[in-house]
C-alpha atoms as a PDB file:
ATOM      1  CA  UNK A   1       0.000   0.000   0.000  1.00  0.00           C
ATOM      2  CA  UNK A   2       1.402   3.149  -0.833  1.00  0.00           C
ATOM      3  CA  UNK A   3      -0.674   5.442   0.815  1.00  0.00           C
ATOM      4  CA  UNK A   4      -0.862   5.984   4.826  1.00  0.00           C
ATOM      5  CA  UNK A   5      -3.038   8.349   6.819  1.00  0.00           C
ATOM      6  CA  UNK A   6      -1.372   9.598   9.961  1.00  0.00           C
ATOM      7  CA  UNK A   7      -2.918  12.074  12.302  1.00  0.00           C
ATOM      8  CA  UNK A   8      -0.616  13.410  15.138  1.00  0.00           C
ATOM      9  CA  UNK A   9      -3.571  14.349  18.102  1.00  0.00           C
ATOM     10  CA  UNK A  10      -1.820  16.614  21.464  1.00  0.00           C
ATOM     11  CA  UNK A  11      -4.513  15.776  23.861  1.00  0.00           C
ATOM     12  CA  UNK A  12      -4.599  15.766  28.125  1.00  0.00           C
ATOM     13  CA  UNK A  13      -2.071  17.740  30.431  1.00  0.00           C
ATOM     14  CA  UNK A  14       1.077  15.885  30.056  1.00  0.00           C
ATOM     15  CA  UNK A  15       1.848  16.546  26.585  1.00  0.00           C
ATOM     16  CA  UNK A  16       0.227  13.618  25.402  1.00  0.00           C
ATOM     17  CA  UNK A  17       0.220  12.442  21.688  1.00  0.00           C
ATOM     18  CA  UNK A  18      -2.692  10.297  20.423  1.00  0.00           C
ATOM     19  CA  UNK A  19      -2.438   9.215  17.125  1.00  0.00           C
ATOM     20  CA  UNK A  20      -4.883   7.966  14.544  1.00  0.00           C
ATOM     21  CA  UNK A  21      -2.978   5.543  11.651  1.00  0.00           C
ATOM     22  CA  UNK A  22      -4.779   3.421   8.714  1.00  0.00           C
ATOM     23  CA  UNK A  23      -5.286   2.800   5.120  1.00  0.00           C
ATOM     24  CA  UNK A  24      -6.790   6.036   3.356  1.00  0.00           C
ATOM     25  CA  UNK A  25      -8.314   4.321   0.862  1.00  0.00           C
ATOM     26  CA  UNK A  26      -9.913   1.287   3.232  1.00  0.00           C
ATOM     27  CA  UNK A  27     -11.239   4.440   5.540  1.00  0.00           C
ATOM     28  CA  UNK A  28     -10.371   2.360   8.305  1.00  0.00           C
ATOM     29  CA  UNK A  29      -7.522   3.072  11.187  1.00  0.00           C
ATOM     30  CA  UNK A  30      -6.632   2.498  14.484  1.00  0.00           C
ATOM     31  CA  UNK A  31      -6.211   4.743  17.625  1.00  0.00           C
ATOM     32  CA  UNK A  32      -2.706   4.428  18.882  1.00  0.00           C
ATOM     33  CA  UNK A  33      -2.869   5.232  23.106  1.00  0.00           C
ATOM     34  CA  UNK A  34      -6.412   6.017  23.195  1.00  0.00           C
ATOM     35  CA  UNK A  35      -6.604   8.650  26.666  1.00  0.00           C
ATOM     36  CA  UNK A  36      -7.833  11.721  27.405  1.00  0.00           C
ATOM     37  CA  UNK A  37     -10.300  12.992  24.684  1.00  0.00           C
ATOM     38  CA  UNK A  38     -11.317  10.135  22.946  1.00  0.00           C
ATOM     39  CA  UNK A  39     -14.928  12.179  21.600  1.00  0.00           C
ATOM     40  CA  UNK A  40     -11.955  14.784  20.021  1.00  0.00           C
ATOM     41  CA  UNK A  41     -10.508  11.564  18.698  1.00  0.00           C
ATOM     42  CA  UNK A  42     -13.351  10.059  16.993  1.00  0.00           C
ATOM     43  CA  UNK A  43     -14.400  13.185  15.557  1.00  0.00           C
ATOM     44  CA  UNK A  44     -10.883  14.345  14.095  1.00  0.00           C
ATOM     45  CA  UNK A  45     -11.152  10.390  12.190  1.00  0.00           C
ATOM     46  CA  UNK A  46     -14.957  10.925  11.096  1.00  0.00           C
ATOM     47  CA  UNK A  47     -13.883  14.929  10.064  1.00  0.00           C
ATOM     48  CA  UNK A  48     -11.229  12.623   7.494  1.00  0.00           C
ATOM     49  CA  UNK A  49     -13.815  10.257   6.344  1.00  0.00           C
ATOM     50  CA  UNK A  50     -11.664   7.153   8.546  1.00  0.00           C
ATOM     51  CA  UNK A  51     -13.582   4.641  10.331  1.00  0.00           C
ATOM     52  CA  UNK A  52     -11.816   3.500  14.048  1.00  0.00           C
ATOM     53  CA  UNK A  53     -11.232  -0.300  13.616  1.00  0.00           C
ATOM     54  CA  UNK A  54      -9.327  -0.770  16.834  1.00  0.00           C
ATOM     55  CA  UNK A  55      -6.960   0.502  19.508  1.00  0.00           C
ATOM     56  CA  UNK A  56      -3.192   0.035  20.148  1.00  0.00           C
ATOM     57  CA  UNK A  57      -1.893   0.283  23.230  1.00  0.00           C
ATOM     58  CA  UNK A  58       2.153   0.868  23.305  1.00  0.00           C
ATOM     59  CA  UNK A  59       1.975   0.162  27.121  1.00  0.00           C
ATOM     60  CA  UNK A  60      -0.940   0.163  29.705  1.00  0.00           C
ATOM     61  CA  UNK A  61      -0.017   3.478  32.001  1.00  0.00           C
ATOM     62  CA  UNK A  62      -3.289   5.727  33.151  1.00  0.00           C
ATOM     63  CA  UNK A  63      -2.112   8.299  30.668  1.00  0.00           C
ATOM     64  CA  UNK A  64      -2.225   6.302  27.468  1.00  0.00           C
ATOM     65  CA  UNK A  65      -5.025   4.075  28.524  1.00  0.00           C
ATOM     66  CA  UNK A  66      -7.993   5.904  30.111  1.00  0.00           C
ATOM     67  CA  UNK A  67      -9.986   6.040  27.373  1.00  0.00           C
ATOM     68  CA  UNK A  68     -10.197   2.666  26.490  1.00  0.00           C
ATOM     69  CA  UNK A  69     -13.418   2.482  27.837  1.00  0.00           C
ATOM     70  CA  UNK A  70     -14.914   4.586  26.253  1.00  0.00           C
ATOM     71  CA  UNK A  71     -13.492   3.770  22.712  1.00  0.00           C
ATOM     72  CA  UNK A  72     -14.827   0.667  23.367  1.00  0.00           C
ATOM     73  CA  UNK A  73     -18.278   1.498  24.332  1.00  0.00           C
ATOM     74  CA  UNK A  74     -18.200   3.758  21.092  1.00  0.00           C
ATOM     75  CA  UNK A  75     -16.883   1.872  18.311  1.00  0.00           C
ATOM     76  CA  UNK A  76     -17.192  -1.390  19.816  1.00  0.00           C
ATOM     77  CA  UNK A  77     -13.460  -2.343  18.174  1.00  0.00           C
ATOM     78  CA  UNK A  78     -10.676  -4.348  19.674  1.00  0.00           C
ATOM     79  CA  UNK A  79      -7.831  -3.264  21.729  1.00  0.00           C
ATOM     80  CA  UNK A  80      -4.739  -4.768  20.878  1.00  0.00           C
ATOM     81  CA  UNK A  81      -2.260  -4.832  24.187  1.00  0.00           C
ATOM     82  CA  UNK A  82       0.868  -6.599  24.924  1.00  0.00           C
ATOM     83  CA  UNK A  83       0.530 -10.198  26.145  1.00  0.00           C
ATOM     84  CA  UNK A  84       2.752  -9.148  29.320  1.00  0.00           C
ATOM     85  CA  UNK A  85       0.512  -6.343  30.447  1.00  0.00           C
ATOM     86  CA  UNK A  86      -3.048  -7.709  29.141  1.00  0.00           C
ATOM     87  CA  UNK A  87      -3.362  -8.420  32.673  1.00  0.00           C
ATOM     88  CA  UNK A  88      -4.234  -5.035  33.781  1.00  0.00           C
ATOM     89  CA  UNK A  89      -7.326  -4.291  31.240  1.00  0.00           C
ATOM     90  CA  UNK A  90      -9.729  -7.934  32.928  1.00  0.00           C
ATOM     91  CA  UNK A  91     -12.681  -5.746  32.344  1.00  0.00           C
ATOM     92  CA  UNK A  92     -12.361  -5.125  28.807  1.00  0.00           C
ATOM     93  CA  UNK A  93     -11.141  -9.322  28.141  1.00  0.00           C
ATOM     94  CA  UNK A  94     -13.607  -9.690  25.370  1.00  0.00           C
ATOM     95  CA  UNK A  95     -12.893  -6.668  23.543  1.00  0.00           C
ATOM     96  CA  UNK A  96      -8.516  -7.383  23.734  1.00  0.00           C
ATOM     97  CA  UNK A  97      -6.552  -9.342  21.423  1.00  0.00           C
ATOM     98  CA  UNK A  98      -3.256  -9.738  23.072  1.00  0.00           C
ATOM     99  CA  UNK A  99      -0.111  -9.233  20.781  1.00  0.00           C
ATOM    100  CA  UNK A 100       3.716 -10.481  21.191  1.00  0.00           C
ATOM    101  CA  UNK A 101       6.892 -10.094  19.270  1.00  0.00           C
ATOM    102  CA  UNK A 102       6.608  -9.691  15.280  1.00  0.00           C
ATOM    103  CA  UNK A 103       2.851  -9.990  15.333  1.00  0.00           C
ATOM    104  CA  UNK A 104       1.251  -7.956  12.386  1.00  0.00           C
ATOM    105  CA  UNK A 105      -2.331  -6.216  12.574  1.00  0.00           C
ATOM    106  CA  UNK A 106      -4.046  -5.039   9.848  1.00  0.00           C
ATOM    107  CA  UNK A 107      -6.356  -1.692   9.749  1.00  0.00           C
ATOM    108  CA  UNK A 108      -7.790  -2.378   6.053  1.00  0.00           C
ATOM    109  CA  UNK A 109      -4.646  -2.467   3.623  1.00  0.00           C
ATOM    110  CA  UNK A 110      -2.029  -1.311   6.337  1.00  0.00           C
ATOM    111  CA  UNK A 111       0.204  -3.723   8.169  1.00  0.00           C
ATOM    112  CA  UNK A 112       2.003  -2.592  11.198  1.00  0.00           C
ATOM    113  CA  UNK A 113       4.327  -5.025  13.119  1.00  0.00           C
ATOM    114  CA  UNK A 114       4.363  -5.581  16.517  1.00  0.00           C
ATOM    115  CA  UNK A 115       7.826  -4.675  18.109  1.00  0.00           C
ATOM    116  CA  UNK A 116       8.002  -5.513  21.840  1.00  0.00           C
ATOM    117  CA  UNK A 117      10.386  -3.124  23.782  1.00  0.00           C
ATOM    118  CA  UNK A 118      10.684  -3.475  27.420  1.00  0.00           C
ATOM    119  CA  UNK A 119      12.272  -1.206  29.878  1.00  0.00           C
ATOM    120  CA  UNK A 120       9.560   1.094  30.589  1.00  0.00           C
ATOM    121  CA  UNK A 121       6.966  -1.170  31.485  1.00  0.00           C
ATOM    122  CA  UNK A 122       7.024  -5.576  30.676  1.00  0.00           C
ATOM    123  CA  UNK A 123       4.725  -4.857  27.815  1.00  0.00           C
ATOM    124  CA  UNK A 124       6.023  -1.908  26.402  1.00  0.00           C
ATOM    125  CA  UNK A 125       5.714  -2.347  22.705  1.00  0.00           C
ATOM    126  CA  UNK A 126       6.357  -0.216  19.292  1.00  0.00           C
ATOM    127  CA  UNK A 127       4.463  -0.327  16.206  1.00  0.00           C
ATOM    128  CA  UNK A 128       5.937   0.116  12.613  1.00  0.00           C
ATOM    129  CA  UNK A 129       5.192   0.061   8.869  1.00  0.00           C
ATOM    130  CA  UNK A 130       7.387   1.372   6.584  1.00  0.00           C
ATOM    131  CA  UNK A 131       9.381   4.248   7.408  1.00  0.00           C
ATOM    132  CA  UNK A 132       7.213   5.108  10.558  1.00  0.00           C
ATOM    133  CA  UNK A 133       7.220   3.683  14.208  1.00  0.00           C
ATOM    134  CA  UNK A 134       5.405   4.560  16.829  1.00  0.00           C
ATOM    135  CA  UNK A 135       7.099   4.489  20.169  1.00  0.00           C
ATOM    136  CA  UNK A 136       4.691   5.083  23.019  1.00  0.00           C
ATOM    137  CA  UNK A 137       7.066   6.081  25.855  1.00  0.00           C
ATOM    138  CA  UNK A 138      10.028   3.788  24.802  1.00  0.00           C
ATOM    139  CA  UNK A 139      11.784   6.820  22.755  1.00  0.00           C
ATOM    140  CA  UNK A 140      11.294  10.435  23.300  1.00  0.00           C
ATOM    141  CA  UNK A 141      13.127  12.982  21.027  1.00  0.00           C
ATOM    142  CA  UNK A 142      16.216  13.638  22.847  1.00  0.00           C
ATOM    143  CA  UNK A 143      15.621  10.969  25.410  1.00  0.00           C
ATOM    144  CA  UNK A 144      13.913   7.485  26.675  1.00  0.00           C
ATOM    145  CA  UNK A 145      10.996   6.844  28.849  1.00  0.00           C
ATOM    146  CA  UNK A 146      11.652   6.628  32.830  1.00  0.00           C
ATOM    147  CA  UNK A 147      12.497   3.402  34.096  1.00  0.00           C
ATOM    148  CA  UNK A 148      11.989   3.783  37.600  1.00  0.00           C
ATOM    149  CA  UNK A 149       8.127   2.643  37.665  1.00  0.00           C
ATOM    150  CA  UNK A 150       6.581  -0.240  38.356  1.00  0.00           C
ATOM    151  CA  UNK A 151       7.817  -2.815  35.293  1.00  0.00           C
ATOM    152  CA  UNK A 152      10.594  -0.872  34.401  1.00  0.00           C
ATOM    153  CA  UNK A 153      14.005  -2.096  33.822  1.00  0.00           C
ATOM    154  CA  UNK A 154      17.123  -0.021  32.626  1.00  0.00           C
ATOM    155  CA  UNK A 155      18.797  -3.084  30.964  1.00  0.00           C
ATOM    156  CA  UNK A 156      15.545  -3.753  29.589  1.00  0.00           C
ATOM    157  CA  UNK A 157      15.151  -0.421  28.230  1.00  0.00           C
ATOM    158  CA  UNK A 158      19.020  -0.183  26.833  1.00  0.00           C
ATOM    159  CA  UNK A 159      18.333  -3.439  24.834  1.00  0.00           C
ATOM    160  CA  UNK A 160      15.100  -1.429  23.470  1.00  0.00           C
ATOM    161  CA  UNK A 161      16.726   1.412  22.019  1.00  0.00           C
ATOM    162  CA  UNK A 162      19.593  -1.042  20.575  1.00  0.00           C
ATOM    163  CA  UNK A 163      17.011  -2.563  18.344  1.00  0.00           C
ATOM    164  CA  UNK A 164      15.225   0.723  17.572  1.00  0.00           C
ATOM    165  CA  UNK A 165      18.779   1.909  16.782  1.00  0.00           C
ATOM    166  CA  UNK A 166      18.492  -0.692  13.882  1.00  0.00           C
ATOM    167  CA  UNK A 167      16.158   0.299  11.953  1.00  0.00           C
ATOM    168  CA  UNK A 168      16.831   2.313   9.313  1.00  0.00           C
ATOM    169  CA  UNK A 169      17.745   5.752   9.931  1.00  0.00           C
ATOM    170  CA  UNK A 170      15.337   7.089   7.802  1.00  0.00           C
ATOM    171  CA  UNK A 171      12.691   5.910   9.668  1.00  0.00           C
ATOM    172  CA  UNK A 172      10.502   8.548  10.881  1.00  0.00           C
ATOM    173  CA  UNK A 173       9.617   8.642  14.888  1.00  0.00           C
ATOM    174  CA  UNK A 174       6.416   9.216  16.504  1.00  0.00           C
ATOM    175  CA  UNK A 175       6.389   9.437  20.209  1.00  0.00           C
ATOM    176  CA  UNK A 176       3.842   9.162  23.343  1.00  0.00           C
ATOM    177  CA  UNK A 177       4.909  12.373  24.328  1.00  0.00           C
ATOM    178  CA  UNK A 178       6.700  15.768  23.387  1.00  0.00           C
ATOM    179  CA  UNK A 179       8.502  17.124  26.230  1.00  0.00           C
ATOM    180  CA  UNK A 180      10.846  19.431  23.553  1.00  0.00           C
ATOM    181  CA  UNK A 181       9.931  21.453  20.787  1.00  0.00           C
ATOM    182  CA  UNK A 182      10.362  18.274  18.335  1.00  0.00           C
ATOM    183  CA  UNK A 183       6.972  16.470  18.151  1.00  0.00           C
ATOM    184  CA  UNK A 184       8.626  14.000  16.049  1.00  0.00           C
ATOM    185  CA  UNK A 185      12.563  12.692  14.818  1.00  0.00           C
ATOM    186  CA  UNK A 186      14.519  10.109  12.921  1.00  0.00           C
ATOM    187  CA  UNK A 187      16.045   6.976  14.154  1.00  0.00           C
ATOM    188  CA  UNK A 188      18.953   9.031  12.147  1.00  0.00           C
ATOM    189  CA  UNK A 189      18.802  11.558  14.281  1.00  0.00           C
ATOM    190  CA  UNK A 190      18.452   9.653  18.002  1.00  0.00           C
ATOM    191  CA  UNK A 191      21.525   7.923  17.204  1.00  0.00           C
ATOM    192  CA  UNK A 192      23.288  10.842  16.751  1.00  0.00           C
ATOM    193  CA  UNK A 193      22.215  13.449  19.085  1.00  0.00           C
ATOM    194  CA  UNK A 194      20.211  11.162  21.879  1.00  0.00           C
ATOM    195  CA  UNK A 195      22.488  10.425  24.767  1.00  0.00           C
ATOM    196  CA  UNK A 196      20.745   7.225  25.643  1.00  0.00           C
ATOM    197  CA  UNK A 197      20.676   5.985  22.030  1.00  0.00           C
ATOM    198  CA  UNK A 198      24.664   6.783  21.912  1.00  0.00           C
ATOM    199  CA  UNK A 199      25.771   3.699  22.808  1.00  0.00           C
END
């Protein structure tokens, strides 16, 4: 597919990115960290002429979670949430479909694969296609998510950027949060400039 819709969505107080990623010409897509404003949400996608197909969780933390809920009781779609932290979202079993290493999902004629990268939380998990991945709170521009709450692990989270250091350095980044003026990067860059991706 050559086409790709990606919407970059600043919602809540902590500098919060949602983002909204799927096949343009399928009008379907996913919600990537569904929290804060998910009616905002849903009517940036139905403003494009998308349909919501599901929700992507890069880790399970209050502030990219909290509106899963409520996606739920509004599109009725699945979540899909790391095998490791599935565990914390009982409530919503029969609406997750729990994902692991390499896994693809499909939102119409878009494929993203399933990269899991622990070190901020066990399930901590990054979601690419193409020349785009979308790191939740594993890689920041200009840094790397905390690793000093519960499910975090600094060795963990050093092996994490290694492989994100490995993709190609074109690849375009798209964080969980933008604590900088940069509300996205390059793997390019990170290697260079980042001094946790300077290994």
């Amino acid at each position: 597919m050559s086409k790709l819709y990606l919407k970059q969505i600043p919602v809540g107080h902590m500098a919060n990115f949602v983002y909204l990623i799927g096949d343009p010409e399928a009008k379907e897509c996913a919600v990537v960290d569904p929290a804060w404003d998910v009616d905002a949400v849903l009517k940036q996608a139905k403003a494009d002429g998308m349909k919501v197909v599901a929700g992507l969780l890069t880790h399970t933390h209050f502030d990219h979670a909290n509106g899963v809920d409520e996606l739920i009781r509004k599109t009725g779609c699945r979540i899909y949430v790391h095998e490791h932290e599935a565990k914390y979202l009982k409530e919503f079993r029969r609406n997750l479909v729990e994902t692991r290493e390499g896994m693809n999902i499909r939102i119409g004629g878009l494929e993203l694969t399933v990269l899991h990268t622990p070190g901020h939380t066990e399930g901590a998990q990054c979601f690419l296609t193409g020349d785009i991945v979308i790191t939740g709170d594993t890689l920041f521009p200009g840094a790397c998510g905390r690793c000093d709450l519960p499910g975090g692990d600094e060795e963990k989270m050093a092996q994490s950027l290694k492989r994100l250091a490995e993709l190609d350095e074109k690849t375009r980044v798209y964080a969980g949060h933008a604590y900088g003026d940069a509300h996205s990067t390059t793997i390019g860059h990170e290697k260079h400039t980042n001094p946790f991706m300077r290994f």
